[in-house]
N, C-alpha and C. Protein backbone atom coordinates (compact mmCIF):
# COMPACT_ATOMS: atom_id res chain seq x y z
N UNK A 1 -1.15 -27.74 16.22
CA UNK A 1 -2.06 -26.84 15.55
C UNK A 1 -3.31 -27.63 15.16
N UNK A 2 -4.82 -27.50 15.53
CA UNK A 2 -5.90 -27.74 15.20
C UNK A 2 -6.05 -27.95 13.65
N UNK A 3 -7.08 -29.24 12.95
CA UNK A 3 -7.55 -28.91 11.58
C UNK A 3 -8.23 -27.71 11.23
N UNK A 4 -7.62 -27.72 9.93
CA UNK A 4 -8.07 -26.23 9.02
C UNK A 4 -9.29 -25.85 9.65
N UNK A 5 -10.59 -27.04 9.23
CA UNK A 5 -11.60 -26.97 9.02
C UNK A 5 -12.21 -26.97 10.33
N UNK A 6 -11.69 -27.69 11.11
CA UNK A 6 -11.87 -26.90 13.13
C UNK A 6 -11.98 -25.42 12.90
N UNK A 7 -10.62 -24.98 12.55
CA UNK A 7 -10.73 -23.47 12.73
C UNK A 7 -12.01 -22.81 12.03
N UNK A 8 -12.06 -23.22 10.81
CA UNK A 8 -12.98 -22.75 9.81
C UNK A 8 -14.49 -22.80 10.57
N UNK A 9 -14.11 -23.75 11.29
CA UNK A 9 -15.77 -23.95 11.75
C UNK A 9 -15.79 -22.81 12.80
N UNK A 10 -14.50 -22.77 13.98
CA UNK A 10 -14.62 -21.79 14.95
C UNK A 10 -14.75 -20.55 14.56
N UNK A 11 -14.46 -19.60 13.19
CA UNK A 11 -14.46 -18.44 12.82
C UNK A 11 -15.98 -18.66 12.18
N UNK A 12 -16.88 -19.45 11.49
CA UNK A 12 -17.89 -19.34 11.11
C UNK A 12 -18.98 -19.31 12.64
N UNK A 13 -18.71 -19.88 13.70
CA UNK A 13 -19.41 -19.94 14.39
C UNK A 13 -19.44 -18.24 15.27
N UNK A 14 -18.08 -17.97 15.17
CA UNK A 14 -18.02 -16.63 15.58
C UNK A 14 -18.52 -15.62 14.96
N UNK A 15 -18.57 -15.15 13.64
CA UNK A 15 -19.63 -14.63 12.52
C UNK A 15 -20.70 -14.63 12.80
N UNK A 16 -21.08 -15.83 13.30
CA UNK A 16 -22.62 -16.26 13.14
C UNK A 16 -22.67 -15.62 14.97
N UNK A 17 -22.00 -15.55 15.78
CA UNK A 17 -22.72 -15.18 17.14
C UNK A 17 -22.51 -12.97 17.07
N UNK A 18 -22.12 -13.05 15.97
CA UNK A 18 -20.96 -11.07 15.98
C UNK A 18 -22.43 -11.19 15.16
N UNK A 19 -23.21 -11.48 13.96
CA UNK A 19 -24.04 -11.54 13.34
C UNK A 19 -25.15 -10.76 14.20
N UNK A 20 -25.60 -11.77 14.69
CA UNK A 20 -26.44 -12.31 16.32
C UNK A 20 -26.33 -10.92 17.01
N UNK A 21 -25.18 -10.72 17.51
CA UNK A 21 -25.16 -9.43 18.48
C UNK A 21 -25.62 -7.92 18.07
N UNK A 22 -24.96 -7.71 16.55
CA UNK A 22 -25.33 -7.11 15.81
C UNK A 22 -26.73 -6.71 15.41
N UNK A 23 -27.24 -7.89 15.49
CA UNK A 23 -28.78 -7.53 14.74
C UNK A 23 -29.81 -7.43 15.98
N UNK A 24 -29.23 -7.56 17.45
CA UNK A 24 -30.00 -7.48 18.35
C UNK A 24 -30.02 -5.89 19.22
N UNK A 25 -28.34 -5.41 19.26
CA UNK A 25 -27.94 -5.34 19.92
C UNK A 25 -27.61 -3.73 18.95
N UNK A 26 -27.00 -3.98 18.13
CA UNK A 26 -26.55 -2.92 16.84
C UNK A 26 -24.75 -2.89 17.60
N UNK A 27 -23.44 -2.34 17.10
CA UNK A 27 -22.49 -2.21 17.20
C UNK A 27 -21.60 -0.76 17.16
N UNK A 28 -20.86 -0.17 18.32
CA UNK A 28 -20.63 0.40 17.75
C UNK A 28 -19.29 0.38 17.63
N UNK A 29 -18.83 1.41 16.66
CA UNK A 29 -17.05 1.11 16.51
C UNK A 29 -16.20 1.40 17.68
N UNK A 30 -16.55 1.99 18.79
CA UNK A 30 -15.87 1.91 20.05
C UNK A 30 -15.84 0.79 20.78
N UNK A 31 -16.90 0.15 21.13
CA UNK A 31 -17.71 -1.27 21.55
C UNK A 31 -16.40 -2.33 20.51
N UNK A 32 -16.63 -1.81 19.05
CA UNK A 32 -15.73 -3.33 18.77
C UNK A 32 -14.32 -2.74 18.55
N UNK A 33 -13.95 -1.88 18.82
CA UNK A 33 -12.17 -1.47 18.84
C UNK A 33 -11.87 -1.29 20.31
N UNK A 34 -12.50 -1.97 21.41
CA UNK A 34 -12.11 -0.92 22.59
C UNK A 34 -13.43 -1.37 23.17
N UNK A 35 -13.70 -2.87 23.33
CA UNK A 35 -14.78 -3.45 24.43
C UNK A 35 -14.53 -3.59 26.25
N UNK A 36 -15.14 -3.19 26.36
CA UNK A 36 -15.29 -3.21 27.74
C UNK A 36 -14.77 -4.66 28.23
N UNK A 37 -14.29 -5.02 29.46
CA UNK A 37 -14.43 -6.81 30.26
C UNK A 37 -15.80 -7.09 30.13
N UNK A 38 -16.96 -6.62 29.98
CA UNK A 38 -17.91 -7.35 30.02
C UNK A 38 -18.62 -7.27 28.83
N UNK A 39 -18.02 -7.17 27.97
CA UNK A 39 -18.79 -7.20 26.26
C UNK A 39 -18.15 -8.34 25.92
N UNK A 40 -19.69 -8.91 25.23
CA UNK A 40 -19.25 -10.04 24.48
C UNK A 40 -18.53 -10.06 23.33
N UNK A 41 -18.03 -9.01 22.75
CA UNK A 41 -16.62 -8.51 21.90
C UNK A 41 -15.83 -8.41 22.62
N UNK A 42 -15.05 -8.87 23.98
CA UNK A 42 -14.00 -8.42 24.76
C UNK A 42 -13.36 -9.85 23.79
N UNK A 43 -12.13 -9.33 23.53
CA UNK A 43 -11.51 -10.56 22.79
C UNK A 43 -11.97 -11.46 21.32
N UNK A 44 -12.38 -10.48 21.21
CA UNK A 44 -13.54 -11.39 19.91
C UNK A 44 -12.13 -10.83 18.68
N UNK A 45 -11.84 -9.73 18.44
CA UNK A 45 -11.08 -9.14 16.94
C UNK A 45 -9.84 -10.15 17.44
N UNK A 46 -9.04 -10.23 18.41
CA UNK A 46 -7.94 -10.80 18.63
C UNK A 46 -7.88 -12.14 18.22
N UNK A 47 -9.19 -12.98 18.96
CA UNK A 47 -8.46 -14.88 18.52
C UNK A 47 -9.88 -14.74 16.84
N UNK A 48 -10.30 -13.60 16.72
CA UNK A 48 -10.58 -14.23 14.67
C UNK A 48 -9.30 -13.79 14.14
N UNK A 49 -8.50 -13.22 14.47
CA UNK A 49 -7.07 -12.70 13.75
C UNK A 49 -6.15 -13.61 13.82
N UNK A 50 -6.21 -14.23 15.21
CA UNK A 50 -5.29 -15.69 15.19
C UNK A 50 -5.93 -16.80 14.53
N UNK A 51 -7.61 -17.07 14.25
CA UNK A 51 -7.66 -18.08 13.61
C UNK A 51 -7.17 -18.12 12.33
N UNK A 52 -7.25 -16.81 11.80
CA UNK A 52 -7.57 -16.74 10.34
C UNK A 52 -5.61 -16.89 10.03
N UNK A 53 -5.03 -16.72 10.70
CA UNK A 53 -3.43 -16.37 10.45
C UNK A 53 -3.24 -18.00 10.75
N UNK A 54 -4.00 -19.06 11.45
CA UNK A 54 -3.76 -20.21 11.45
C UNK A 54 -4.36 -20.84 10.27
N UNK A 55 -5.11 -20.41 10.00
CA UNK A 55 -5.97 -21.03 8.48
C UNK A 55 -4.54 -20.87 7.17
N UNK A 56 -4.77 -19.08 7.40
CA UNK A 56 -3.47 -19.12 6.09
C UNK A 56 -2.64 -19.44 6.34
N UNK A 57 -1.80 -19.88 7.94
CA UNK A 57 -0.24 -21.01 7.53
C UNK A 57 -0.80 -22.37 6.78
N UNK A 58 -2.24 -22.97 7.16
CA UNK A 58 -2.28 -24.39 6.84
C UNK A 58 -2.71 -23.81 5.56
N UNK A 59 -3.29 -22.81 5.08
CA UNK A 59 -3.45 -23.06 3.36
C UNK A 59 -2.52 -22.77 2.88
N UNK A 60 -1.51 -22.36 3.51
CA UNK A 60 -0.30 -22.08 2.72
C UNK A 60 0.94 -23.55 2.32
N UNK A 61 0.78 -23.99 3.77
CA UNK A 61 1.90 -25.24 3.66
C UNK A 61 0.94 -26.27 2.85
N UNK A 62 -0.21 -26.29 2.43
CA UNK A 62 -1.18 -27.26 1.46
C UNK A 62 -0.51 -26.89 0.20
N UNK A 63 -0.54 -25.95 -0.26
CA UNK A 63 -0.20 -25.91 -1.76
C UNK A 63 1.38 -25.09 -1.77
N UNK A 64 1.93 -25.50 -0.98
CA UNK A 64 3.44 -25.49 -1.11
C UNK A 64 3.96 -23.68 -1.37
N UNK A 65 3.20 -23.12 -0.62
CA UNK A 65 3.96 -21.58 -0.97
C UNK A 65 4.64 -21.02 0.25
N UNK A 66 5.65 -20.42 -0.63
CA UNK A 66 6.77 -20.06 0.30
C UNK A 66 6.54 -18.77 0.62
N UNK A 67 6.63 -18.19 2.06
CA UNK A 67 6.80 -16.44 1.95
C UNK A 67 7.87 -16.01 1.95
C-alpha cells in the first residue's frame, strides 16, 4: 500500500484536474455518473473512492481504531 500522503497528493491532484474540467468545460450529472470511454471522468468517481478508502485504512491503523 502507497504513503498516506502519496495518496493525499493523488486525490488533491485529481480535484485540482475535476476543478479544471469543470470550469472549462461545466459538468453534467450524467457525464459524471455514467461517462462515456472517452471522458476524462471515465474512471475518475471509482479510483477517488479507492484512494480515499486507502487513506481511511492508513488513518485508521495510525491512531489505533478498530472497526
Amino acid at each position: 500500500m502507497a504513503d498516506k500522503n502519496e495518496l493525499i497528493k493523488e486525490m488533491l491532484e485529481m480535484q485540482k484536474k475535476f476543478q479544471e474540467y469543470e470550469r472549462q468545460q461545466g459538468i453534467d450529472p450524467e457525464e459524471y455518473y455514467m461517462p462515456g470511454d472517452d471522458s476524462p471522468l471515465n474512471g475518475y468517481r471509482e479510483r477517488y473512492h479507492e484512494l480515499a478508502a486507502q487513506v481511511r485504512e492508513l488513518a485508521s491503523e495510525e491512531v489505533n481504531f478498530w472497526k
